[in-house]
N, C-alpha and C. Protein backbone atom coordinates (compact mmCIF):
# COMPACT_ATOMS: atom_id res chain seq x y z
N UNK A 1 -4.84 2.44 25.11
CA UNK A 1 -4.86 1.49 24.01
C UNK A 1 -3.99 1.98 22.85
N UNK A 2 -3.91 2.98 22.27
CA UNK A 2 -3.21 3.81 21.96
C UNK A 2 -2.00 3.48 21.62
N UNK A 3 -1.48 3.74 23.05
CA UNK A 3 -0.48 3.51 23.14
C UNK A 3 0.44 2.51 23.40
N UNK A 4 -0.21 1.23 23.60
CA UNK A 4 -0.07 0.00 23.18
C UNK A 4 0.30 -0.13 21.93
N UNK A 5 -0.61 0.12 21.14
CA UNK A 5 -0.85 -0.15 19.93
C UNK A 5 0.24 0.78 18.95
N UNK A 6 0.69 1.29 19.35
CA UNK A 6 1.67 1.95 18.66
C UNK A 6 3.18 1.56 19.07
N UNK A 7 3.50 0.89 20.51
CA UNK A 7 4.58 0.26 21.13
C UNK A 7 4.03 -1.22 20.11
N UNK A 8 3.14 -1.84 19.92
CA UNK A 8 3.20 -2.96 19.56
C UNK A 8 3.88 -2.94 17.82
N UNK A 9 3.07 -1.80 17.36
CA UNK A 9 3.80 -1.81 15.99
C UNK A 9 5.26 -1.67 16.22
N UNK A 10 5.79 -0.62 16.76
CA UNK A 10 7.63 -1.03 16.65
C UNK A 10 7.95 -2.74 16.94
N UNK A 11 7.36 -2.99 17.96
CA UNK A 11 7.93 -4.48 17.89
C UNK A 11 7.66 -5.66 17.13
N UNK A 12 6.57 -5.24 16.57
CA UNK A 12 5.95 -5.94 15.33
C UNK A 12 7.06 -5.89 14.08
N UNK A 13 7.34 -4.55 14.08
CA UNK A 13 7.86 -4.48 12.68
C UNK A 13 9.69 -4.81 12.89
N UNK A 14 9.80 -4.45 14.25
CA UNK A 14 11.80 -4.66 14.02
C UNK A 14 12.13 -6.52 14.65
N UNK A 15 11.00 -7.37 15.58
CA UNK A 15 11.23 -8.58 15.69
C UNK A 15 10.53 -9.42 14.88
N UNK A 16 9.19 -8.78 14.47
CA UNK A 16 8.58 -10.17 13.29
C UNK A 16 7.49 -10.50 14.86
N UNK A 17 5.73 -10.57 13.87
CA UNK A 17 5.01 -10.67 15.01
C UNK A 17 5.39 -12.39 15.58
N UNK A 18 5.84 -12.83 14.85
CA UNK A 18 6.62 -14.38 15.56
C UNK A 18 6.88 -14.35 16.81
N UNK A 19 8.26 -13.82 16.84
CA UNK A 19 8.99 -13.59 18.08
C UNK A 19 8.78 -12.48 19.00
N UNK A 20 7.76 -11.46 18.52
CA UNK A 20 7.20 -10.90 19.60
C UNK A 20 6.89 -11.09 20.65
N UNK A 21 6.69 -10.50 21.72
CA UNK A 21 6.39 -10.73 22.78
C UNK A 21 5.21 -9.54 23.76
N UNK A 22 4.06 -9.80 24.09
CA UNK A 22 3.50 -9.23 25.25
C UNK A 22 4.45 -8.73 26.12
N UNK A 23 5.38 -9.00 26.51
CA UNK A 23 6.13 -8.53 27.64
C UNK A 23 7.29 -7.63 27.01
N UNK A 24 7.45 -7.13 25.50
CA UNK A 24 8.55 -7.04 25.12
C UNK A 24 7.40 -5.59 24.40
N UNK A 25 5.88 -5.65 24.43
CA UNK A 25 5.43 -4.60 23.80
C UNK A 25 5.18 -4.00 25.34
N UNK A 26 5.01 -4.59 26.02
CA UNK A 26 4.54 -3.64 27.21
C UNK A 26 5.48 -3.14 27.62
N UNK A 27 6.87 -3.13 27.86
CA UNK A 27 8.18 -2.79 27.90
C UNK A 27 8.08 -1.70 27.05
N UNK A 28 7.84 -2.11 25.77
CA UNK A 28 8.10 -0.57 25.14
C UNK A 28 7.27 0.76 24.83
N UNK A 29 5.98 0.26 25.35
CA UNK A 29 4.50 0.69 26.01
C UNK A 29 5.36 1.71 27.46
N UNK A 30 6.09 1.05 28.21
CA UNK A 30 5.99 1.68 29.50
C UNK A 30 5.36 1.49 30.29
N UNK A 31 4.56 0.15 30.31
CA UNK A 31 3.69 -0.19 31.19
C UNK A 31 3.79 -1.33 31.51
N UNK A 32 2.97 -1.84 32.52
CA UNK A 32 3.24 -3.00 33.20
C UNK A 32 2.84 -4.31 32.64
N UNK A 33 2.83 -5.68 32.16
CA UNK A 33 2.59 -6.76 31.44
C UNK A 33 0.55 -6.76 32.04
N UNK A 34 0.79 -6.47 33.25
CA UNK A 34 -0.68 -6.31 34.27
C UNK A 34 -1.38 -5.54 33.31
N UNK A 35 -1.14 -4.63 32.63
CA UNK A 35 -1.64 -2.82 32.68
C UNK A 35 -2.41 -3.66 30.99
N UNK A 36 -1.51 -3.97 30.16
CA UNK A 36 -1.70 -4.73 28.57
C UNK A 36 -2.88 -5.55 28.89
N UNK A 37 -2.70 -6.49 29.63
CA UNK A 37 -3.74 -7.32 29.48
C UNK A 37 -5.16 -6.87 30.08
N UNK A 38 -5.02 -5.52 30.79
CA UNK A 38 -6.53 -5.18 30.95
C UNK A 38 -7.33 -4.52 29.38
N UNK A 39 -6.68 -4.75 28.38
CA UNK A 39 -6.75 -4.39 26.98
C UNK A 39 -6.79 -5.21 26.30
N UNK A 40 -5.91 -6.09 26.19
CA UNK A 40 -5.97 -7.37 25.42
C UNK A 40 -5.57 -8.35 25.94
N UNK A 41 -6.00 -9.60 25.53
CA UNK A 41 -5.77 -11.05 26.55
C UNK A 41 -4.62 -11.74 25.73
N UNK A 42 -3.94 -11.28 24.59
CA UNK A 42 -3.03 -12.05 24.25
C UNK A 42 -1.98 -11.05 23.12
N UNK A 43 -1.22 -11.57 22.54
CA UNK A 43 -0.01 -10.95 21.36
C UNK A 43 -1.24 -10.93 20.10
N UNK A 44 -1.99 -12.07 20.03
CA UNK A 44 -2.72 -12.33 19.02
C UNK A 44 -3.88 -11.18 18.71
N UNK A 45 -4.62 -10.35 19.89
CA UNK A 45 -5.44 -9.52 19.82
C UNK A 45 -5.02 -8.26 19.42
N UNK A 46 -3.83 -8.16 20.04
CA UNK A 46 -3.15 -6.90 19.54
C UNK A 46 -2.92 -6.79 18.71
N UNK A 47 -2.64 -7.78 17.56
CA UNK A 47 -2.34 -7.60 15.92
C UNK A 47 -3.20 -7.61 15.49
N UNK A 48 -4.83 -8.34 16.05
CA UNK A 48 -5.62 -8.02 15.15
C UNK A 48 -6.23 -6.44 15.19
N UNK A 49 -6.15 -6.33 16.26
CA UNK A 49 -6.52 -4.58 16.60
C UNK A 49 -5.88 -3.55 15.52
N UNK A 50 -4.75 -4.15 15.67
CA UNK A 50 -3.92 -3.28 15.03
C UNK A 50 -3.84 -3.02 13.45
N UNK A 51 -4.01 -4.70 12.99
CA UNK A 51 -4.12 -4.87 11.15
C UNK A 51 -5.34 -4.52 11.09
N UNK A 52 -6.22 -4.52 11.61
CA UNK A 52 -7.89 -3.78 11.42
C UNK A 52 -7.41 -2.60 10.98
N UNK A 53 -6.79 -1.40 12.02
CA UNK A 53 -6.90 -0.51 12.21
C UNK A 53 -6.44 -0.14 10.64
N UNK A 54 -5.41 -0.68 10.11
CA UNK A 54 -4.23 0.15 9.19
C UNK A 54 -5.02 -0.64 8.25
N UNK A 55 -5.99 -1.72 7.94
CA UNK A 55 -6.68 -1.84 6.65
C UNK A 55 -7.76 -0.99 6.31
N UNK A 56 -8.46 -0.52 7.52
CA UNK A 56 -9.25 0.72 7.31
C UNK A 56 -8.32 2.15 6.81
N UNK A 57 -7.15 2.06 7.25
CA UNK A 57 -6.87 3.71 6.60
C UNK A 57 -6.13 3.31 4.91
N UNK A 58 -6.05 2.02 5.15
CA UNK A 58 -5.39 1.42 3.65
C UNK A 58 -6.27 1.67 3.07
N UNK A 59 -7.60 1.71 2.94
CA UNK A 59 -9.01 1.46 2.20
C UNK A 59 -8.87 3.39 2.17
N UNK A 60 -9.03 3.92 2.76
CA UNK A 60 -8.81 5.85 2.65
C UNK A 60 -7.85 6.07 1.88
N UNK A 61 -6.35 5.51 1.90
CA UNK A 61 -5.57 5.70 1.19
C UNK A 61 -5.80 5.69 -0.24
N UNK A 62 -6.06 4.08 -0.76
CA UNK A 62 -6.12 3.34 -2.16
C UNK A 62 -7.43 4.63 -2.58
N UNK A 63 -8.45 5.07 -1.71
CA UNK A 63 -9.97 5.90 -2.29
C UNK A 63 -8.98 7.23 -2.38
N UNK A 64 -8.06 7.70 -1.72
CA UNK A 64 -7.80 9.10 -2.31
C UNK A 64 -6.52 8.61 -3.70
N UNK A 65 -6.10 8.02 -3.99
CA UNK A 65 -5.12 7.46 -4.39
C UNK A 65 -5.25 7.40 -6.48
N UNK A 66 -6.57 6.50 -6.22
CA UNK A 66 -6.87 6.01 -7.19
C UNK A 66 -8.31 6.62 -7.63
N UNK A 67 -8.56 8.03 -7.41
CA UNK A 67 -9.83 8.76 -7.79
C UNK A 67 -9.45 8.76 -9.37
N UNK A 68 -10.45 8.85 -10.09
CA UNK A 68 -10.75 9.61 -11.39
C UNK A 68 -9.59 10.44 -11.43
N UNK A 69 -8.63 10.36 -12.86
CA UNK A 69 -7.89 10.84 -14.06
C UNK A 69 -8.45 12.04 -14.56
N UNK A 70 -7.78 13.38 -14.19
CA UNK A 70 -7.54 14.42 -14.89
C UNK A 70 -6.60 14.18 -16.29
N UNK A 71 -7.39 13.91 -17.06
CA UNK A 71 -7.25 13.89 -18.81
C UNK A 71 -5.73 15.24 -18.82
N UNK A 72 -6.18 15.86 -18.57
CA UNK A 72 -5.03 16.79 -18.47
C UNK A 72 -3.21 16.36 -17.65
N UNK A 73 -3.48 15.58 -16.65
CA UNK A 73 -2.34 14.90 -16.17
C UNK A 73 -1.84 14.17 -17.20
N UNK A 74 -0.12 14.17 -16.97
CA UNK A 74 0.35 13.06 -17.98
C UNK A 74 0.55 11.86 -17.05
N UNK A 75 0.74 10.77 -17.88
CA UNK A 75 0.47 9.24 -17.40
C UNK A 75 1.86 8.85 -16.13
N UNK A 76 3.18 9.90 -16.38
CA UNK A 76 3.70 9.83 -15.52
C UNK A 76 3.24 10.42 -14.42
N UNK A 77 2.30 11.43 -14.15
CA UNK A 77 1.95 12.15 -12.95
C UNK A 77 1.26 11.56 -12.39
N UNK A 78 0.39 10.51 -13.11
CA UNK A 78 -0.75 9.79 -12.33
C UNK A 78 -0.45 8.80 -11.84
N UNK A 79 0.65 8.07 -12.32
CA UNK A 79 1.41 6.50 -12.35
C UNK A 79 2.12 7.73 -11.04
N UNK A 80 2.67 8.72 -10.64
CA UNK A 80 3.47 8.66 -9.60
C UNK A 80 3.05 9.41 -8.33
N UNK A 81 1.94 10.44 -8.53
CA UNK A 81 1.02 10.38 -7.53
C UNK A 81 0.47 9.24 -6.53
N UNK A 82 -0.07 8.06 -7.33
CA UNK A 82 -0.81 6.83 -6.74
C UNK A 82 0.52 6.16 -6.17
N UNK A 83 2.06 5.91 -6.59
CA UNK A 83 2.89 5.16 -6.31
C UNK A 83 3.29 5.75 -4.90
N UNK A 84 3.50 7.30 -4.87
CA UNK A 84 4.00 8.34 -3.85
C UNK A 84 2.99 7.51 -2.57
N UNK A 85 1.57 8.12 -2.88
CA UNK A 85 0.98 8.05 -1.85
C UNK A 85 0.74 6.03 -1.02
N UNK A 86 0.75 5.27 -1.83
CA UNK A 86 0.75 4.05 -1.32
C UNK A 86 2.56 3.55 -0.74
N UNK A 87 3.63 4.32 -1.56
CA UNK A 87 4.83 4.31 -0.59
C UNK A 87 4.42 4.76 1.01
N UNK A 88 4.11 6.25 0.77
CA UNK A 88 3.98 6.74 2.27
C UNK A 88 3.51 6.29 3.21
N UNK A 89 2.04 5.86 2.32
CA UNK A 89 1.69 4.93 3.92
C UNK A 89 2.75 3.62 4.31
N UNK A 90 2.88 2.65 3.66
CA UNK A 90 3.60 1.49 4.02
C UNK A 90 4.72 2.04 4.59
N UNK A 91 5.59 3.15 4.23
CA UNK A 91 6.91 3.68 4.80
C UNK A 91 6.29 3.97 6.67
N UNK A 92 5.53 4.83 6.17
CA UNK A 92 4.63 5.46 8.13
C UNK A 92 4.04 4.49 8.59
N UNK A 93 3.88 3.29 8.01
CA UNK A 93 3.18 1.88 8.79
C UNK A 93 3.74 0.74 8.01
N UNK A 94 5.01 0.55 8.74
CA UNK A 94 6.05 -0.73 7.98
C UNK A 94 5.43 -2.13 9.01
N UNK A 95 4.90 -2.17 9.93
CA UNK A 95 4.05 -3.44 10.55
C UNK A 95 3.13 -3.80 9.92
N UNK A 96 1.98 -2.47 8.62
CA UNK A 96 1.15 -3.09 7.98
C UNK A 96 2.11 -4.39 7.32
N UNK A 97 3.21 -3.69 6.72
CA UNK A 97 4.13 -5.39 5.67
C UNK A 97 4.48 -6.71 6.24
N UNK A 98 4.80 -5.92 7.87
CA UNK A 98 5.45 -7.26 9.07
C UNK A 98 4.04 -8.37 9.02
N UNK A 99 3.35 -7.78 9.50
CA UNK A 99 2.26 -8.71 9.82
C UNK A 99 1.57 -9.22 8.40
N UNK A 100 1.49 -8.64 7.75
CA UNK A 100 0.45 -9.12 6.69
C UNK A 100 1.62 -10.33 5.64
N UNK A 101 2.92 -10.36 5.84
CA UNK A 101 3.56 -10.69 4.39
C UNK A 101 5.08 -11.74 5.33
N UNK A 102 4.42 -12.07 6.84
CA UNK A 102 5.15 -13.01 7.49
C UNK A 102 5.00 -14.15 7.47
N UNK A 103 5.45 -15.35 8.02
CA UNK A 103 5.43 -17.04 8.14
C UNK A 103 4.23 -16.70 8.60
N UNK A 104 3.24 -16.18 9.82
CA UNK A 104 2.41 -16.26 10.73
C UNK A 104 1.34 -15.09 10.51
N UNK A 105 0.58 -15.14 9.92
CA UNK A 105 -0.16 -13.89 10.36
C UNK A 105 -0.97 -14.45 10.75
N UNK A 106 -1.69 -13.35 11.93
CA UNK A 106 -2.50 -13.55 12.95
C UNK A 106 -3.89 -13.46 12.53
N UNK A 107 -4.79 -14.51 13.46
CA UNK A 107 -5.81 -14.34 13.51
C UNK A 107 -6.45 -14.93 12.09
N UNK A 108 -7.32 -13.52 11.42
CA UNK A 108 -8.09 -13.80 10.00
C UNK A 108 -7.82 -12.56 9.70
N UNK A 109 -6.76 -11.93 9.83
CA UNK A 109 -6.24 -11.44 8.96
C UNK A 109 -6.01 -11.24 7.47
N UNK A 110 -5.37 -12.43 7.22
CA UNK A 110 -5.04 -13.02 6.07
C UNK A 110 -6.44 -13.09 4.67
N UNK A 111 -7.59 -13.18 5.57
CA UNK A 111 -8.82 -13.29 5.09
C UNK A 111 -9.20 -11.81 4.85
N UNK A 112 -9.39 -10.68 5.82
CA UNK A 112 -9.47 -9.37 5.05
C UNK A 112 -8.57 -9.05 4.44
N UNK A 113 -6.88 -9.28 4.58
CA UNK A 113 -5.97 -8.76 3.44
C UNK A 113 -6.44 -9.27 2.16
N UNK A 114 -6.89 -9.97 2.23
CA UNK A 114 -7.23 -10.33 0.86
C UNK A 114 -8.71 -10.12 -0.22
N UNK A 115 -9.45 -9.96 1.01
CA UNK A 115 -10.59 -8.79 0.74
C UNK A 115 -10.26 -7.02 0.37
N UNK A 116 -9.10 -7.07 1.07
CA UNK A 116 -8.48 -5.75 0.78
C UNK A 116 -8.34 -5.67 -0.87
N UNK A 117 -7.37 -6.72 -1.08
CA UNK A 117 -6.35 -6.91 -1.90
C UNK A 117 -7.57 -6.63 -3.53
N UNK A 118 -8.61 -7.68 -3.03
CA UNK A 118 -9.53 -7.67 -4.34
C UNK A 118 -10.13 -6.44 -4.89
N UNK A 119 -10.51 -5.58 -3.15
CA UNK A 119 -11.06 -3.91 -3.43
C UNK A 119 -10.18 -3.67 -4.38
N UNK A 120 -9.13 -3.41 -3.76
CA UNK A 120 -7.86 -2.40 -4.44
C UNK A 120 -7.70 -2.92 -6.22
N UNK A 121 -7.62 -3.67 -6.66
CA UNK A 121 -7.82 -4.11 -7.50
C UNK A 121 -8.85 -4.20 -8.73
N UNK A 122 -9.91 -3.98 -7.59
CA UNK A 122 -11.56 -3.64 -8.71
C UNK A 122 -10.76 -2.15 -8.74
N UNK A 123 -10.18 -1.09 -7.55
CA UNK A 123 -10.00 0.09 -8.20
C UNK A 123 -9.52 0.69 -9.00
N UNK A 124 -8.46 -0.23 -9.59
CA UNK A 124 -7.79 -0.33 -10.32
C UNK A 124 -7.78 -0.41 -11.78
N UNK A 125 -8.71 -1.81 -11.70
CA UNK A 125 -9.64 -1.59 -13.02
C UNK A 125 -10.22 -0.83 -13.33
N UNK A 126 -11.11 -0.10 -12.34
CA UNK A 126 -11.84 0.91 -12.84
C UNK A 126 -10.98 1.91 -13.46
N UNK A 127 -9.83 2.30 -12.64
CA UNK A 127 -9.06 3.38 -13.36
C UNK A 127 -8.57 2.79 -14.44
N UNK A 128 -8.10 1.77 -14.76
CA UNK A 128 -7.38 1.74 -15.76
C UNK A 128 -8.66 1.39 -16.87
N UNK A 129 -10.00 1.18 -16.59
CA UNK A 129 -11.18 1.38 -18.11
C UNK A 129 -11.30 2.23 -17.86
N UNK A 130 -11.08 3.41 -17.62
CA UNK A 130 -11.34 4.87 -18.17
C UNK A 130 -10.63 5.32 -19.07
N UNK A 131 -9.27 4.67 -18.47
CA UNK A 131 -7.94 4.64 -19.53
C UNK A 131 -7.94 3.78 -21.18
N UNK A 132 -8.91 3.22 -20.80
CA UNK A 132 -9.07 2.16 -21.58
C UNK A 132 -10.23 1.56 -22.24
N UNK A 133 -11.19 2.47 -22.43
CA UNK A 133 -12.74 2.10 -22.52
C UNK A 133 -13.30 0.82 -23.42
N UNK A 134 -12.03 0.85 -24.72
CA UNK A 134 -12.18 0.01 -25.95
C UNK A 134 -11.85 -1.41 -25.51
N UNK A 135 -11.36 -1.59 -24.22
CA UNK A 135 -10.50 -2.61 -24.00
C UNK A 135 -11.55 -4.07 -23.40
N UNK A 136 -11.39 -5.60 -23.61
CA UNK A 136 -12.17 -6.20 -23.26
C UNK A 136 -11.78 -5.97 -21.75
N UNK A 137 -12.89 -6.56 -20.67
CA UNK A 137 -12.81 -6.42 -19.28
C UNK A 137 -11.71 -7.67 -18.93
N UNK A 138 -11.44 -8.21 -19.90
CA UNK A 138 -10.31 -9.38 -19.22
C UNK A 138 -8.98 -8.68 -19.39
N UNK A 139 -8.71 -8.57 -20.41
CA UNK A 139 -7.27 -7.37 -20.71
C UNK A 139 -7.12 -6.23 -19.05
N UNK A 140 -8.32 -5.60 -19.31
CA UNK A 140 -8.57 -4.91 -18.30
C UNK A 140 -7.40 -4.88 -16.98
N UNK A 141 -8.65 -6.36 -16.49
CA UNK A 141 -8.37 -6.87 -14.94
C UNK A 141 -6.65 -7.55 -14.91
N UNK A 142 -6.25 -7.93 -16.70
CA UNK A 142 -4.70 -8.37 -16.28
C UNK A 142 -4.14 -7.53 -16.12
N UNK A 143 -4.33 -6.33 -16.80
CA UNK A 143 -3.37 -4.87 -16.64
C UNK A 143 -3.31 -4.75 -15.32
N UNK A 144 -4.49 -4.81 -14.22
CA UNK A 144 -4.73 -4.09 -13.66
C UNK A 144 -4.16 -5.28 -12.43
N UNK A 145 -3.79 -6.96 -12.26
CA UNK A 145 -2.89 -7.55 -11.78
C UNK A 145 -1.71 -6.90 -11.83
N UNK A 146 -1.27 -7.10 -13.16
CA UNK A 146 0.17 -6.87 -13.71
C UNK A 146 0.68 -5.63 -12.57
N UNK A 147 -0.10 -4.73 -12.73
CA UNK A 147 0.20 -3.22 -12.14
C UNK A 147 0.74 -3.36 -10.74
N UNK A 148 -0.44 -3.93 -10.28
CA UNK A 148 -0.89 -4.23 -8.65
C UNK A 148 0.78 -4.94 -8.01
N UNK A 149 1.12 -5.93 -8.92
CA UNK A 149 1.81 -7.46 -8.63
C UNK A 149 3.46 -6.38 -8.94
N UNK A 150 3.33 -5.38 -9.63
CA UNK A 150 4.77 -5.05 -10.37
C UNK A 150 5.15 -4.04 -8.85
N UNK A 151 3.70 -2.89 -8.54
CA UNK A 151 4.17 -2.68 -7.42
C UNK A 151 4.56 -3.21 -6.01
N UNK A 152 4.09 -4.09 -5.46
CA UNK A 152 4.02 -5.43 -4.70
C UNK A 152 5.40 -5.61 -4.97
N UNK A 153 5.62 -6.06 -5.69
CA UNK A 153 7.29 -6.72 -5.45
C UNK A 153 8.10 -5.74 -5.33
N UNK A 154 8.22 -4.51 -6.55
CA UNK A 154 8.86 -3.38 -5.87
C UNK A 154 8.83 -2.86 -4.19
N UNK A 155 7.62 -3.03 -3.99
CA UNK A 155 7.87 -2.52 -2.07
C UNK A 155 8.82 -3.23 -1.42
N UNK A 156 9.29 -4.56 -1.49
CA UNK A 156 10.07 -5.25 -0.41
C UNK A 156 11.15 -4.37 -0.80
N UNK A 157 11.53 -4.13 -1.68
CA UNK A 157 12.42 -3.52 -2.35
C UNK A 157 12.96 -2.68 -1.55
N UNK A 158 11.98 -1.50 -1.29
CA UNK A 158 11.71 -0.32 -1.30
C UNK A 158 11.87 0.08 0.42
N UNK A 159 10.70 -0.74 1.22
CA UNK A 159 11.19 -0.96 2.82
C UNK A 159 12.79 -0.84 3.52
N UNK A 160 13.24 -1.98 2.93
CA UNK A 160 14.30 -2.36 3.48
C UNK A 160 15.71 -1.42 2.93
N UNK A 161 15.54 -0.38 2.16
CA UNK A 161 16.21 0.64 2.25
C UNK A 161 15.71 2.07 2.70
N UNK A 162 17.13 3.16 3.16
CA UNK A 162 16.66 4.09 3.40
C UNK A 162 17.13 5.32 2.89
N UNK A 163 16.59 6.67 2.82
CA UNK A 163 17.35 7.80 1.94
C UNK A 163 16.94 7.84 0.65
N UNK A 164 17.72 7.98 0.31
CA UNK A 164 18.17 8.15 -1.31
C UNK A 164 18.36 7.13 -2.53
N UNK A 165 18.67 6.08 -1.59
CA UNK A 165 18.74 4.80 -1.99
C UNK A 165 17.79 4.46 -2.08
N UNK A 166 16.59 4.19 -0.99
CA UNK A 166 15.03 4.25 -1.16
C UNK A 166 14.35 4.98 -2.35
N UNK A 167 14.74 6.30 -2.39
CA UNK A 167 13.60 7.20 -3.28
C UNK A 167 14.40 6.47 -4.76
N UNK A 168 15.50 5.99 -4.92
CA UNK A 168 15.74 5.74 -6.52
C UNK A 168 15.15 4.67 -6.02
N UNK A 169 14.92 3.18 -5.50
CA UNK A 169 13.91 2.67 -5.75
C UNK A 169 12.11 2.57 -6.01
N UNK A 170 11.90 3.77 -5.41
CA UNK A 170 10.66 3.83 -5.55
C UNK A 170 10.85 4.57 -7.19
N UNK A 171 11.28 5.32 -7.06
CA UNK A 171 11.31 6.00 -8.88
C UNK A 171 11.57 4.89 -10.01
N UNK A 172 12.43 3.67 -9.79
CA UNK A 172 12.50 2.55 -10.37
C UNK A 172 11.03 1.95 -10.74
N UNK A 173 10.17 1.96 -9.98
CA UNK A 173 8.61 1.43 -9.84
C UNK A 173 7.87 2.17 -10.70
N UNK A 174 8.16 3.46 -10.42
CA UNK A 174 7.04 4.27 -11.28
C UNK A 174 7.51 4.19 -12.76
N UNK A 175 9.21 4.21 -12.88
CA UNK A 175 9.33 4.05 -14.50
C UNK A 175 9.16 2.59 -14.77
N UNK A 176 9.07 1.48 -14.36
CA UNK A 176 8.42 0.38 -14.83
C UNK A 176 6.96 0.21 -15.13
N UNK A 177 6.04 0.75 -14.36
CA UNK A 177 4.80 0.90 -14.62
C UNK A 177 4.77 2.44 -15.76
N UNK A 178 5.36 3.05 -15.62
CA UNK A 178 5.00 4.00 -16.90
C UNK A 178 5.51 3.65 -17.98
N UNK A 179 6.43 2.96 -18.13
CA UNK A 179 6.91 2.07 -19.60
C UNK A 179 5.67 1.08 -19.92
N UNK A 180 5.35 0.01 -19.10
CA UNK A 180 4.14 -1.23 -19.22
C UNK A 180 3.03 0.08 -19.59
N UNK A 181 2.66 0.70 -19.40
CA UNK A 181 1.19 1.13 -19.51
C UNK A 181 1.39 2.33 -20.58
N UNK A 182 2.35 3.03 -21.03
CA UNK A 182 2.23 3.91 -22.04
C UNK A 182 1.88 3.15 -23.41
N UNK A 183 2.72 2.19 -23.91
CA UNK A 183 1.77 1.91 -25.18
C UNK A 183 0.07 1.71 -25.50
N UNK A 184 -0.07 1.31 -24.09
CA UNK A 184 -1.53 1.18 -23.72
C UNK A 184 -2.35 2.35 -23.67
N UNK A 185 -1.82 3.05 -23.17
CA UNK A 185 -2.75 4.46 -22.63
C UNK A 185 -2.42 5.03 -24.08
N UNK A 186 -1.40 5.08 -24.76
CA UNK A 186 -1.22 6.12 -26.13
C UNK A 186 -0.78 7.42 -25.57
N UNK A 187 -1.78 8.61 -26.15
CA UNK A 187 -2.05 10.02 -26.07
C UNK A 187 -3.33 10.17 -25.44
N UNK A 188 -3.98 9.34 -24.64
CA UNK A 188 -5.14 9.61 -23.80
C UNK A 188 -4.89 10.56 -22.47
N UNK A 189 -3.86 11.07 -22.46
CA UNK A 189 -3.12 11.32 -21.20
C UNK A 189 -2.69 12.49 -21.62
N UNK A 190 -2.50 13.74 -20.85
CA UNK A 190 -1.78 14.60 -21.25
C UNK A 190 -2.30 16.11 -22.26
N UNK A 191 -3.31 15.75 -22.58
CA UNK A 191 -3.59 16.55 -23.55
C UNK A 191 -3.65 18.25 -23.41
N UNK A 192 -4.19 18.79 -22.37
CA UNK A 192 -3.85 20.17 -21.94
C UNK A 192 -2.66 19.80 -22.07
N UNK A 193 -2.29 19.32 -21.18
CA UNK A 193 -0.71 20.01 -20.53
C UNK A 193 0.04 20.18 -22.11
N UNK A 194 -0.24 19.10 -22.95
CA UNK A 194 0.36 19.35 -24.46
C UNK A 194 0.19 20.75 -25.43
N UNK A 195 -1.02 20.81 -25.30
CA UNK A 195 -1.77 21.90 -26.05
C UNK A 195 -1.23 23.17 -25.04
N UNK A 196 -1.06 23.05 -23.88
CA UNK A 196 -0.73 24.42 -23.51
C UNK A 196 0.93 24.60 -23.58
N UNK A 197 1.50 23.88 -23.79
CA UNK A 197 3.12 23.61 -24.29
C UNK A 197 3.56 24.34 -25.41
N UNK A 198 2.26 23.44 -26.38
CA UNK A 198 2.95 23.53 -28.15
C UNK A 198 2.41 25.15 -28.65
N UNK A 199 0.92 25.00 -27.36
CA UNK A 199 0.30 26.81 -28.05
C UNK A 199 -0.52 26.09 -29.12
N UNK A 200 -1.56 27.21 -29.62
CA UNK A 200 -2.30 27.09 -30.80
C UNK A 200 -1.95 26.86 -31.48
């Protein structure tokens, strides 16, 4: 299954689960069209197998990602920690983007991405009222769109190049979100690292 499932993501992600094909993942499986379907009965099961799989480690990701703010970090370290680690995964699982952000997604999919989408988002808030304690909870939750929506569009960005060219886009992301959120955050950020700079 496995290994299905890992032949299905390449073809997921370089034809579009559209034009995929059962016979075009089992091909790249190494196995027989016979051998697939004693696993799954269609193209359609296999994506859901598969977007299950990568919304559960999405949910591990966003929880190590977006823990509680060391007061001591500055607002760029934290804004590029969380950006680093949600690049990596989507970079090591570019079918999570195929499937979830195509004409077609499969199944009900579409229905946990978006259960996803809301988690990630309460986590967000939360981090950003810690950042923000004084702040009403509506301000809050727009920051915490704004954020969500600024990285989001940066990724298409970001995918479809590679190298160097890639990493200045992703660095593009983090200095847009660290410009939007520094007037906000102030000097809440940083404070060791300051005090151990300037000295007593």
């Amino acid at each position: 299954m496995a290994q299905l499932l890992e032949a299905a993501a390449t073809v997921f992600s370089t034809a579009g689960y559209t034009a995929a094909s059962t016979n075009a993942i089992a091909r790249e499986a190494g196995v027989s069209p016979g051998t697939l379907y004693q696993f799954f009965p269609n193209k359609e099961a296999i994506a859901i197998e598969l977007g299950q799989r990568l919304m559960h480690e999405m949910r591990e990701t966003y929880g190590e990602a977006l823990g509680p703010v060391d007061p001591g970090s500055t607002l760029e370290e934290v804004v590029g920690a969380a950006v680093d680690r949600f690049v990596a995964f989507n970079c090591e699982h570019p079918v999570f983007f195929s499937l979830l952000h195509g004409p077609d997604v499969p199944g009900r999919l579409d229905e946990e991405h978006d259960a996803l989408h809301a988690a990630l988002t309460g986590r967000i808030e939360t981090l950003i009222a810690s950042l923000l304690p004084e702040a009403p909870a509506t301000d809050v939750t727009r920051t915490a769109q704004v954020c969500l929506g600024t990285y989001k569009a940066g990724l298409e960005l970001v995918l479809s190049r590679e190298g160097a060219e890639r990493d200045a886009y992703v660095q593009e992301i983090k200095n847009v979100l660290t410009r939007y959120l520094e007037p906000l955050v102030g000097d809440r950020l940083g404070r060791a690292a300051a005090a151990t700079t300037t000295g007593p």
